[in-house]
Protein backbone atom coordinates (compact mmCIF):
# COMPACT_ATOMS: atom_id res chain seq x y z
CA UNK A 1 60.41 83.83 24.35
CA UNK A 2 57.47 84.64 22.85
CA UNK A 3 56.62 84.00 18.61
CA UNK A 4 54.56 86.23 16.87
CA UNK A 5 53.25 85.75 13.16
CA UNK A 6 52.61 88.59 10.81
CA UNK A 7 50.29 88.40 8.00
CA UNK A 8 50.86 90.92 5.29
CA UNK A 9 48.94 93.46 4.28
CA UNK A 10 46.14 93.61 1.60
CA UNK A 11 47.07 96.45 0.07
CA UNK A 12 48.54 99.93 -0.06
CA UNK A 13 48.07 102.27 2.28
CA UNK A 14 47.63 106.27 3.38
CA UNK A 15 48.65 106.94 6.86
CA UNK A 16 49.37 109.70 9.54
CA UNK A 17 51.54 108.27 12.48
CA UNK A 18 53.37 109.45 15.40
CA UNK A 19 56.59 107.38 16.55
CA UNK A 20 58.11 107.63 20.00
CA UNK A 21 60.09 110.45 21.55
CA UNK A 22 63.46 109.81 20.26
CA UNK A 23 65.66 107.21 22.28
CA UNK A 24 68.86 108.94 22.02
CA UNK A 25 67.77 112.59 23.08
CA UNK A 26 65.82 110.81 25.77
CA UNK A 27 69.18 109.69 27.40
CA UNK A 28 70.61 112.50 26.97
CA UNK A 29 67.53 114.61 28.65
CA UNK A 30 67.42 112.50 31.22
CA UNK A 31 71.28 112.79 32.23
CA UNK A 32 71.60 115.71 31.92
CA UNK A 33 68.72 116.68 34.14
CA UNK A 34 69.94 114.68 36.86
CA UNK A 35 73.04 116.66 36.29
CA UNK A 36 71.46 119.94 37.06
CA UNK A 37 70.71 121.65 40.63
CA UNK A 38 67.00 121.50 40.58
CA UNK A 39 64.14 120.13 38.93
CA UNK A 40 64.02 119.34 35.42
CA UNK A 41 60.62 118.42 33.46
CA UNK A 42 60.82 116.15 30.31
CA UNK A 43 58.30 115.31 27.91
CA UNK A 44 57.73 112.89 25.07
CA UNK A 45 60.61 110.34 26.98
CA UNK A 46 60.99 107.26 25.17
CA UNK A 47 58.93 103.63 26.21
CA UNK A 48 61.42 101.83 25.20
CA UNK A 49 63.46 99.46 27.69
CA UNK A 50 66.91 100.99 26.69
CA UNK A 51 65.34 104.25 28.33
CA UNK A 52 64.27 102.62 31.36
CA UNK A 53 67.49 101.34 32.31
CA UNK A 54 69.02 104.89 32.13
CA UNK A 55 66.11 106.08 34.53
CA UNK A 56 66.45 103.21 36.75
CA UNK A 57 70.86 103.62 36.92
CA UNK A 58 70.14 107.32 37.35
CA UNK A 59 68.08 106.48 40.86
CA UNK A 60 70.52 104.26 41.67
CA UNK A 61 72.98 107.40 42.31
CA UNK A 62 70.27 109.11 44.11
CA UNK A 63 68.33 110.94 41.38
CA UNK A 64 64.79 111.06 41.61
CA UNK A 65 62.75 110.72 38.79
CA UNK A 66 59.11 110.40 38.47
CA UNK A 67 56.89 110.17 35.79
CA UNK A 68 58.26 113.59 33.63
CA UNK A 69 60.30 115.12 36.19
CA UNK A 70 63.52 114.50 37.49
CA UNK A 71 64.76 116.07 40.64
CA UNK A 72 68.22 116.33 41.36
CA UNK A 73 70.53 118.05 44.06
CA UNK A 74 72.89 118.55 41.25
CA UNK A 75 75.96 116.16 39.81
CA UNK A 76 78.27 117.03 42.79
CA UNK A 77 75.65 115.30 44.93
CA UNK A 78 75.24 112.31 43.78
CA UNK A 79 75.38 108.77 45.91
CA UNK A 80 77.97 106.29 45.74
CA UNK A 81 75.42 103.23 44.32
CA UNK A 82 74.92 99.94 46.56
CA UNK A 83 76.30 98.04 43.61
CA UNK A 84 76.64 96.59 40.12
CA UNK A 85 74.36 99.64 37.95
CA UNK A 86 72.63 97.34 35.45
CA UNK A 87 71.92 99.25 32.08
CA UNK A 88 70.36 96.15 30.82
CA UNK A 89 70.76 95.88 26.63
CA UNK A 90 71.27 99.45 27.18
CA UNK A 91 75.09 100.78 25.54
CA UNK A 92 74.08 104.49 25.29
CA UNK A 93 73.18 103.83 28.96
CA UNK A 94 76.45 102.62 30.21
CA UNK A 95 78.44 104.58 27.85
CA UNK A 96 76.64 108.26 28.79
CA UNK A 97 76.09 107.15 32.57
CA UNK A 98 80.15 105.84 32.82
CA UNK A 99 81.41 110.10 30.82
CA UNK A 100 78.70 111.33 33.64
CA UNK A 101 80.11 109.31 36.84
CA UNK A 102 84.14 109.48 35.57
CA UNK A 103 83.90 112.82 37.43
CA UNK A 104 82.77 111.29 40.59
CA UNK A 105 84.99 110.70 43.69
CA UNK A 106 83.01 107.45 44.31
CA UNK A 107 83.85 104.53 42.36
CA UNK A 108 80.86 103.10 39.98
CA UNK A 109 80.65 99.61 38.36
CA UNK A 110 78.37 99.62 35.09
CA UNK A 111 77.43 96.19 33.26
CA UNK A 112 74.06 94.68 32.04
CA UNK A 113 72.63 91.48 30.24
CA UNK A 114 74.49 88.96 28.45
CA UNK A 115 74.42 90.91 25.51
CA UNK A 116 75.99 94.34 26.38
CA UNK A 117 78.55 92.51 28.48
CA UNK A 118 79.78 91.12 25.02
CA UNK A 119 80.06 94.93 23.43
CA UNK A 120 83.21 96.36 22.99
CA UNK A 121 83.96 99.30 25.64
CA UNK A 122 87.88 100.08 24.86
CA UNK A 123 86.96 103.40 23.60
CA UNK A 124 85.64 105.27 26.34
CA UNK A 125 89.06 104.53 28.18
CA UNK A 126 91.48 106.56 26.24
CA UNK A 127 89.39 110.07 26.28
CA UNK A 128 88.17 109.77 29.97
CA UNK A 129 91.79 109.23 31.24
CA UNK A 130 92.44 111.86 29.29
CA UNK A 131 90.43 114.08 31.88
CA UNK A 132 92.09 111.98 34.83
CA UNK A 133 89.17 109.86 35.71
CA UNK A 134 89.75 106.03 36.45
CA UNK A 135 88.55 103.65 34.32
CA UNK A 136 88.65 99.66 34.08
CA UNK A 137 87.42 97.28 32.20
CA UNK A 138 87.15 93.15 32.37
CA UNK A 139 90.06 91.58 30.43
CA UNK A 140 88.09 91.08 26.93
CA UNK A 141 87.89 94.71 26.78
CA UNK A 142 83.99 94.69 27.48
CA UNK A 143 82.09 95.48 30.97
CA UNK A 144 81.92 95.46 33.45
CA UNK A 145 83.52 98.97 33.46
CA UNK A 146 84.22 100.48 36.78
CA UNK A 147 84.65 104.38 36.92
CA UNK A 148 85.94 106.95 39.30
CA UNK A 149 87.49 110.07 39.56
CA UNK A 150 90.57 109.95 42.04
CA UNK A 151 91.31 113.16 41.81
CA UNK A 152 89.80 115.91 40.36
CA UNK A 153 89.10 116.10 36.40
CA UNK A 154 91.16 118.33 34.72
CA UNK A 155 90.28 119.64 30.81
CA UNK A 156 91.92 117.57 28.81
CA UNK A 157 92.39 117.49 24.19
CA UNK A 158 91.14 114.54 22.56
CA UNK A 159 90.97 113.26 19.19
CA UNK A 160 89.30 109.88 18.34
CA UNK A 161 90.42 107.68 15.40
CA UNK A 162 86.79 106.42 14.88
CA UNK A 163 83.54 108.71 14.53
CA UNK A 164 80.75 107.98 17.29
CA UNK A 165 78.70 109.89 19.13
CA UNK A 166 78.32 108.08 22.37
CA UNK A 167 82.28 108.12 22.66
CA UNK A 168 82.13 111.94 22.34
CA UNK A 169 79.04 112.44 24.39
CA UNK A 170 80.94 110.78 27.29
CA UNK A 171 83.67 112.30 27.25
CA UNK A 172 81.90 116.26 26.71
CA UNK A 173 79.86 114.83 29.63
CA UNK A 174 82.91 114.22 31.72
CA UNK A 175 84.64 117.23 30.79
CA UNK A 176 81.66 119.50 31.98
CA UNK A 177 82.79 118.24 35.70
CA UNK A 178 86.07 119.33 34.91
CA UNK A 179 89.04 122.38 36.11
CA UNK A 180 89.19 124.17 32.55
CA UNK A 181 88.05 123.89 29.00
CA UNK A 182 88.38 120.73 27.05
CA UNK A 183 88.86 120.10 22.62
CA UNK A 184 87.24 116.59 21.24
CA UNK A 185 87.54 115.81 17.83
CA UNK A 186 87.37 112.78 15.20
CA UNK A 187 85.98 112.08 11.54
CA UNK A 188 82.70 113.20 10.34
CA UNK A 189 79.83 110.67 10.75
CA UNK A 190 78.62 111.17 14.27
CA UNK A 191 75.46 112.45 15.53
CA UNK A 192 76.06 115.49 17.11
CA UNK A 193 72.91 116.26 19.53
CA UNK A 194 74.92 116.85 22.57
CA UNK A 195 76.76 119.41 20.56
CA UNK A 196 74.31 121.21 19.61
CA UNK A 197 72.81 120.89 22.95
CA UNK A 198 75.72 122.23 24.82
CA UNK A 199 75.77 125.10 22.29
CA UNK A 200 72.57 126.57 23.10
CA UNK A 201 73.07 126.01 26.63
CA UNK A 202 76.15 128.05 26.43
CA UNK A 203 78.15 124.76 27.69
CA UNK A 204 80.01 124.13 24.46
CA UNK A 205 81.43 125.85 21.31
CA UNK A 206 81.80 124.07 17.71
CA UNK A 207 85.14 125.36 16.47
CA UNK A 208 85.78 123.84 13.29
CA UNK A 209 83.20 120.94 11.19
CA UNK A 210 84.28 118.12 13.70
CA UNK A 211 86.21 119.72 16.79
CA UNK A 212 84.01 120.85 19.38
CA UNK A 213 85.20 122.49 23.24
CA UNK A 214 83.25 121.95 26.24
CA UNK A 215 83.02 124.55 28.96
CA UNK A 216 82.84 123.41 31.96
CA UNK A 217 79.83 124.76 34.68
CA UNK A 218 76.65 123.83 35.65
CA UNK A 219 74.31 122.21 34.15
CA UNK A 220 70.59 124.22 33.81
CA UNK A 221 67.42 122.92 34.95
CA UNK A 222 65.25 123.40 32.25
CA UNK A 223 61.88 122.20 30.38
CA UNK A 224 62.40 119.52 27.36
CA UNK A 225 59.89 118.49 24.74
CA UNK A 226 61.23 115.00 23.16
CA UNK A 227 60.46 115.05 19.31
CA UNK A 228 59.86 112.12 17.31
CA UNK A 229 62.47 108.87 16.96
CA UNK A 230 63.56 108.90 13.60
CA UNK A 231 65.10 105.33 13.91
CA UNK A 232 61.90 104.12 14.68
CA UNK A 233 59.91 106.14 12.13
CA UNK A 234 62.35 104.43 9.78
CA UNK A 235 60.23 101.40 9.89
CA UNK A 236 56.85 103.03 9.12
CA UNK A 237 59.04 105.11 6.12
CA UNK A 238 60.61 101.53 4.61
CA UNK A 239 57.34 100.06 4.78
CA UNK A 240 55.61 102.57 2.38
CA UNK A 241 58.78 102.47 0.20
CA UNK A 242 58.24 99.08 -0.50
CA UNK A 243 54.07 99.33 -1.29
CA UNK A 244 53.93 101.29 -4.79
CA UNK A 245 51.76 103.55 -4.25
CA UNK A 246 51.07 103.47 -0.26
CA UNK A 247 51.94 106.92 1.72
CA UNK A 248 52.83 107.57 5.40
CA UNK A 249 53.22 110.97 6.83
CA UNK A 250 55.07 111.35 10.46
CA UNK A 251 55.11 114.58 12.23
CA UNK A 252 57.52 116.01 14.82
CA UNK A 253 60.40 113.91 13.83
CA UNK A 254 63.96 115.24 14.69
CA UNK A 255 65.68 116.10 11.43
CA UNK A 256 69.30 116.65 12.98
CA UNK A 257 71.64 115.82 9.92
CA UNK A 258 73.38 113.12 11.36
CA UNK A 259 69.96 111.42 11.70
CA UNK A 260 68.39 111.30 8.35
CA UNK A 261 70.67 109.38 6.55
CA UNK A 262 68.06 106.43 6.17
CA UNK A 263 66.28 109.10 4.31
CA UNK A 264 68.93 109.79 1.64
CA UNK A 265 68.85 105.92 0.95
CA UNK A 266 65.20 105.84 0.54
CA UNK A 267 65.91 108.48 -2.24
CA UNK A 268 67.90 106.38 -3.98
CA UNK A 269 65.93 103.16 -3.99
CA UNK A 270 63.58 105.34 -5.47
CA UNK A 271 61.18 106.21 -2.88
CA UNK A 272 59.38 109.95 -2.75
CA UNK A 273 60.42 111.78 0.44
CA UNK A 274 58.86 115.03 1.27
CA UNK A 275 60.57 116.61 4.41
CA UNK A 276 59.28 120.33 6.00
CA UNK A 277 60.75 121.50 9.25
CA UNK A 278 58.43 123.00 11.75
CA UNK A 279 60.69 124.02 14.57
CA UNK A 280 63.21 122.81 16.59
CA UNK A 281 64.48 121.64 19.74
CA UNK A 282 67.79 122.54 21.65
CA UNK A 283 69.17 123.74 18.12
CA UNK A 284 67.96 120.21 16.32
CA UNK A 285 65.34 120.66 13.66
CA UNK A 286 62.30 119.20 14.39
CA UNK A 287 59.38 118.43 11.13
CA UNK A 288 57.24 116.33 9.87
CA UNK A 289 58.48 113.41 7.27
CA UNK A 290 56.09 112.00 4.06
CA UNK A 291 57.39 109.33 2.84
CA UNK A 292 55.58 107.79 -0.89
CA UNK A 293 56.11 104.06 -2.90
CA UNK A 294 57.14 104.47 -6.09
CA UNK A 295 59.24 101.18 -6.97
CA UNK A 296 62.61 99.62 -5.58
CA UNK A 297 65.63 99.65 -7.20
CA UNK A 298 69.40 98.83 -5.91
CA UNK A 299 71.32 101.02 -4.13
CA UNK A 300 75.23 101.25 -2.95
CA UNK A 301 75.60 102.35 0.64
CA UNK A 302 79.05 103.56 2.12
CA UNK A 303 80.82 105.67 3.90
CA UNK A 304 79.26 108.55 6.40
CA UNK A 305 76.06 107.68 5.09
CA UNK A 306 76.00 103.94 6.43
CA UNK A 307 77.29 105.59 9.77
CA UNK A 308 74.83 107.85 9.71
CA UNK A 309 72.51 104.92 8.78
CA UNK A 310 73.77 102.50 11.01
CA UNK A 311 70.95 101.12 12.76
CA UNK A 312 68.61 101.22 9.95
CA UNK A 313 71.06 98.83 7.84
CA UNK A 314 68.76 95.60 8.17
CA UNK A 315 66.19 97.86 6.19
CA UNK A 316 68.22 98.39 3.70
CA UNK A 317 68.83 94.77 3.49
CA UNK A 318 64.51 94.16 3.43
CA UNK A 319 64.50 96.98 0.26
CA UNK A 320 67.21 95.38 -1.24
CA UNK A 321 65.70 92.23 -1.12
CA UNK A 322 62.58 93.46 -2.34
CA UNK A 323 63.89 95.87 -5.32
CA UNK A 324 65.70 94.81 -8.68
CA UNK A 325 69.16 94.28 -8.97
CA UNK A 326 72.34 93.92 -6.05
CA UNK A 327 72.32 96.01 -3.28
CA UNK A 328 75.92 96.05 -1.52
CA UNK A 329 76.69 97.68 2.04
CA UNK A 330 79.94 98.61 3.02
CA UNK A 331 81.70 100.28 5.80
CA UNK A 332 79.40 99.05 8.44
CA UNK A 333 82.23 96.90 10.44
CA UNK A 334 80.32 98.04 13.27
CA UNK A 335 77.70 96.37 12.98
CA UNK A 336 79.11 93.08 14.33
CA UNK A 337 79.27 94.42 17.98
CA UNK A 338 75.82 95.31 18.45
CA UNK A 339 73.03 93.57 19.85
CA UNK A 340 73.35 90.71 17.66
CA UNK A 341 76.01 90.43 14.76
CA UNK A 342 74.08 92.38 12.81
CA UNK A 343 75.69 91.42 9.87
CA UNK A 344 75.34 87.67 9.98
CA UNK A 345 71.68 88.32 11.62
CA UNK A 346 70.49 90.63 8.66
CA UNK A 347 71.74 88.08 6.27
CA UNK A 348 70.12 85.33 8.39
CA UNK A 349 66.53 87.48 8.61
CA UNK A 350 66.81 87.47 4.50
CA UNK A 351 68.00 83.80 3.40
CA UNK A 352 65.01 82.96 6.16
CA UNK A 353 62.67 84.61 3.63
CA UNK A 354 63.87 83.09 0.62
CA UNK A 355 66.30 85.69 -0.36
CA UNK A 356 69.86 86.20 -1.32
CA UNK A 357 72.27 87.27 0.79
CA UNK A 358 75.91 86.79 1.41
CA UNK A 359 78.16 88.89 4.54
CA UNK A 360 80.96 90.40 3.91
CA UNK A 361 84.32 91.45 6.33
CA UNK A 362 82.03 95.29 6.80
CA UNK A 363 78.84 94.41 5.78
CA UNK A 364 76.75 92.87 2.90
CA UNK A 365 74.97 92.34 -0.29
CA UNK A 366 71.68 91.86 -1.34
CA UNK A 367 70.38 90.03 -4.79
CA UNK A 368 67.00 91.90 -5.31
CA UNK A 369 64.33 89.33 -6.59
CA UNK A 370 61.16 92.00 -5.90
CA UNK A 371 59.62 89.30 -3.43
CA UNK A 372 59.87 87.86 -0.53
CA UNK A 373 58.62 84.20 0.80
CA UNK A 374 56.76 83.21 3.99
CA UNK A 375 59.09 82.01 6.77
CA UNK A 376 60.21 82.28 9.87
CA UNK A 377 63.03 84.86 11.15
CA UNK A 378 64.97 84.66 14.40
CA UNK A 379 65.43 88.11 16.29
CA UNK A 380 68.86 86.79 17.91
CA UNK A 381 67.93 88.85 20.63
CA UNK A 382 68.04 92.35 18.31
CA UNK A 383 65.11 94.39 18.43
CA UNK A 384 66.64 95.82 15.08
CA UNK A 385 66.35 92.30 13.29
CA UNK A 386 62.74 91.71 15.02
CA UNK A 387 61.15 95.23 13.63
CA UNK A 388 62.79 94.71 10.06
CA UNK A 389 61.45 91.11 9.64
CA UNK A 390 57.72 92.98 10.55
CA UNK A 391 58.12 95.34 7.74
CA UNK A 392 59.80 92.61 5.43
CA UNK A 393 56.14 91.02 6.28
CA UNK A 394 55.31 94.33 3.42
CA UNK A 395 56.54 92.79 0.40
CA UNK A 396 56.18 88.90 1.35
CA UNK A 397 54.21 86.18 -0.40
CA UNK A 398 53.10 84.79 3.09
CA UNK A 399 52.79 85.27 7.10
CA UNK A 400 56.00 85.64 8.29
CA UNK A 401 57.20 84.82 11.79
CA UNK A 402 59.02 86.60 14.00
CA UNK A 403 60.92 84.26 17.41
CA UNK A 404 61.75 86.09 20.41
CA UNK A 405 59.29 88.96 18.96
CA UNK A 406 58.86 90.79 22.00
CA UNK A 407 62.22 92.19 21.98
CA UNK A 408 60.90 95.02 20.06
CA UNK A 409 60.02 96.90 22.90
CA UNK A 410 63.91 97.95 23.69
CA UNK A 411 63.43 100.59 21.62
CA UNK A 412 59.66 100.45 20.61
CA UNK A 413 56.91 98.87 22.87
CA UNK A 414 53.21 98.67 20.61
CA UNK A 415 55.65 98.58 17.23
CA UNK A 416 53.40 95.77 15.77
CA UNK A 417 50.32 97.14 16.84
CA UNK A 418 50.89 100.51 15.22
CA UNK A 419 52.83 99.19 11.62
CA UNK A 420 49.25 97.22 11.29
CA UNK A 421 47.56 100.23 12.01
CA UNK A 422 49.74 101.67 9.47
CA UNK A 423 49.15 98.73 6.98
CA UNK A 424 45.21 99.26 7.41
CA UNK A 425 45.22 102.80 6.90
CA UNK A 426 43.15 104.37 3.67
């Protein structure tokens, strides 16, 4: 475990910066390359570890990948694996790669480190055996989660109480390996790249808002260009927020609407957000992002929008902190089965600074004092709670240290390096 301290800034700031290729269409690239008879090229794949582990799980069935290009034989010729396929802190990993190998004959065991292995993993059961694949998981409901298909998948009509897009990417994922069309459905909230994906690969249909069918058939080898991570650009966008005055400016971000929630509650903390689109990608816009300081205030988050916002909720918790009056959260139950408990962790990261912060059952306030003291913030292990202690580091009084720092590179590795980049920029 390694400590790092952050000093903060001098002053505001101008910037142009480019973020990584965006974690969740990498998965999705990658998988759905190896699913296609041929070779695939991808470019703009994210560093981070989370992406690694789906390349690495991926060779493990017999897929090659190297550097940009994956080479498959196609999904019907994939390897049983040796054994255990670790996906590492990885849940998009094991929750894509389990919809992918649900249509295999072979049976696949999917787990990871301490922390995933905690996760909960009862929904993928119900809309997989929906399809007639096999799935199991340990007796706390979490992985490992072994996966098979004992008989062929059939197409199969699902509707899921909760919104979430890994749920419904493994099941359309699944259902592609299916006899016959399949329905999914569920409330709004989710991010719906796959769907879009699917549509313009003539793989899928969107029939109503949230119901979406699958056709089943092959996958296409194909050329992808990975746009910009908008979760990570987050951090670059929340630190200029918080310097009055200071300006960053990211280009060939992904602007899918179930993505750029975080930018919404930027608006209404009172930041300046310019946002053009440029082209797109697979049917998701893709555009370049300005984001300007012009003050905090509070703000209320609920609803779709902290779904949609769900992994940039610590943030909001650093603006809060460091606007004028009570910021509240709600809706954001989820958050407790992520890396960390992100809701006792994000209230940690901001009591550890001198702020105030109390949790609640789905997710928290935030008493907004304008400031923030020098002190010293554990990660927990969450590469979420690491990167939003750096940019609290914006608004603080004093250096402010980060433990177990180096987590940051699940998502993100070079984050520090380039918000101080950021921070130095005129």
């Amino acid at each position: 475990m390694t400590d790092l301290t952050i000093n903060p800034p001098r002053g505001g700031f101008r910037a142009v910066a480019g973020v990584p290729g965006d974690k969740s269409l990498s998965h999705r690239a990658l998988i759905l390359a190896a699913m296609a008879d041929g070779e695939s090229r991808i470019a703009g794949l994210g560093p981070g570890a989370d992406v690694a582990a789906t390349r690495e799980v991926l060779g493990a069935v017999g897929v090659e990948v190297a550097d940009d290009v994956v080479a498959s034989p196609g999904v019907g010729e994939w390897t049983a694996p040796g054994g255990e396929l670790d996906c590492g802190n990885s849940g998009t990993t094991l929750r894509l790669m389990a919809g992918a190998l649900a249509g295999r004959p072979f049976s696949s065991i999917l787990s990871g480190d301490a922390s995933l292995r905690a996760r909960p993993m009862r929904r993928l059961v119900a809309p997989l055996t929906a399809l007639g694949a096999s799935v199991s998981l340990s007796d706390d409901d979490t992985a490992p989660v072994e996966v098979s298909a004992p008989t062929p998948l059939v197409g199969a009509d699902v509707t899921l109480e909760l919104a979430s897009a890994q749920v419904r990417t493994a099941f359309a994922i699944a259902a592609l390996q299916a006899a016959g069309p399949s329905t999914i459905d569920s409330p709004a909230g989710f991010r719906d790249h796959t769907e879009r994906w699917f549509e313009t690969m003539g793989l899928g249909t969107r029939l109503e808002a949230t119901r979406f069918r699958i056709n089943p058939g092959p996958v296409p080898a194909m050329d992808y260009e990975i746009p910009g991570d908008p979760s990570s650009a987050a951090y670059l966008w929340a630190a200029a927020a918080i310097s009055r005055g200071s300006e960053v400016t990211t280009p060939g971000i992904v602007l899918n609407p179930g993505r750029i929630g975080f930018l919404q509650i930027l608006e209404s903390f009172g930041a300046v957000i310019e946002a053009d689109v440029t082209g797109s990608m697979l049917g998701d816009a893709v555009g370049t992002v300005t984001v300007r300081g012009h003050g905090l205030f509070a703000a209320e988050v609920s609803g779709p929008l902290a779904v949609s916002a769900l992994d940039e909720l610590p943030l909001v918790a650093v603006l809060g902190a460091l606007g004028e009056g009570v910021t509240v959260v709600r809706d954001a139950r989820e958050l407790r089965a992520k890396e960390s408990d992100r809701i006792e962790s994000t209230v940690n990261m901001i009591r550890s600074l001198g702020g105030g912060a109390e949790p609640t059952e789905d997710g928290f306030a935030v008493v907004g004092t304008g400031w923030l003291e020098s002190g010293t913030v554990a990660s927990e292990g969450d590469h979420r709670i690491a990167m939003s202690a750096a940019v609290a580091a914006t608004g603080a009084t004093g250096p402010v240290t980060i433990e177990d720092a180096e987590v940051a590179a699940v998502s993100w590795p070079g984050f520090y390096e380039q918000l101080e980049a950021v921070w130095s920029s005129q």
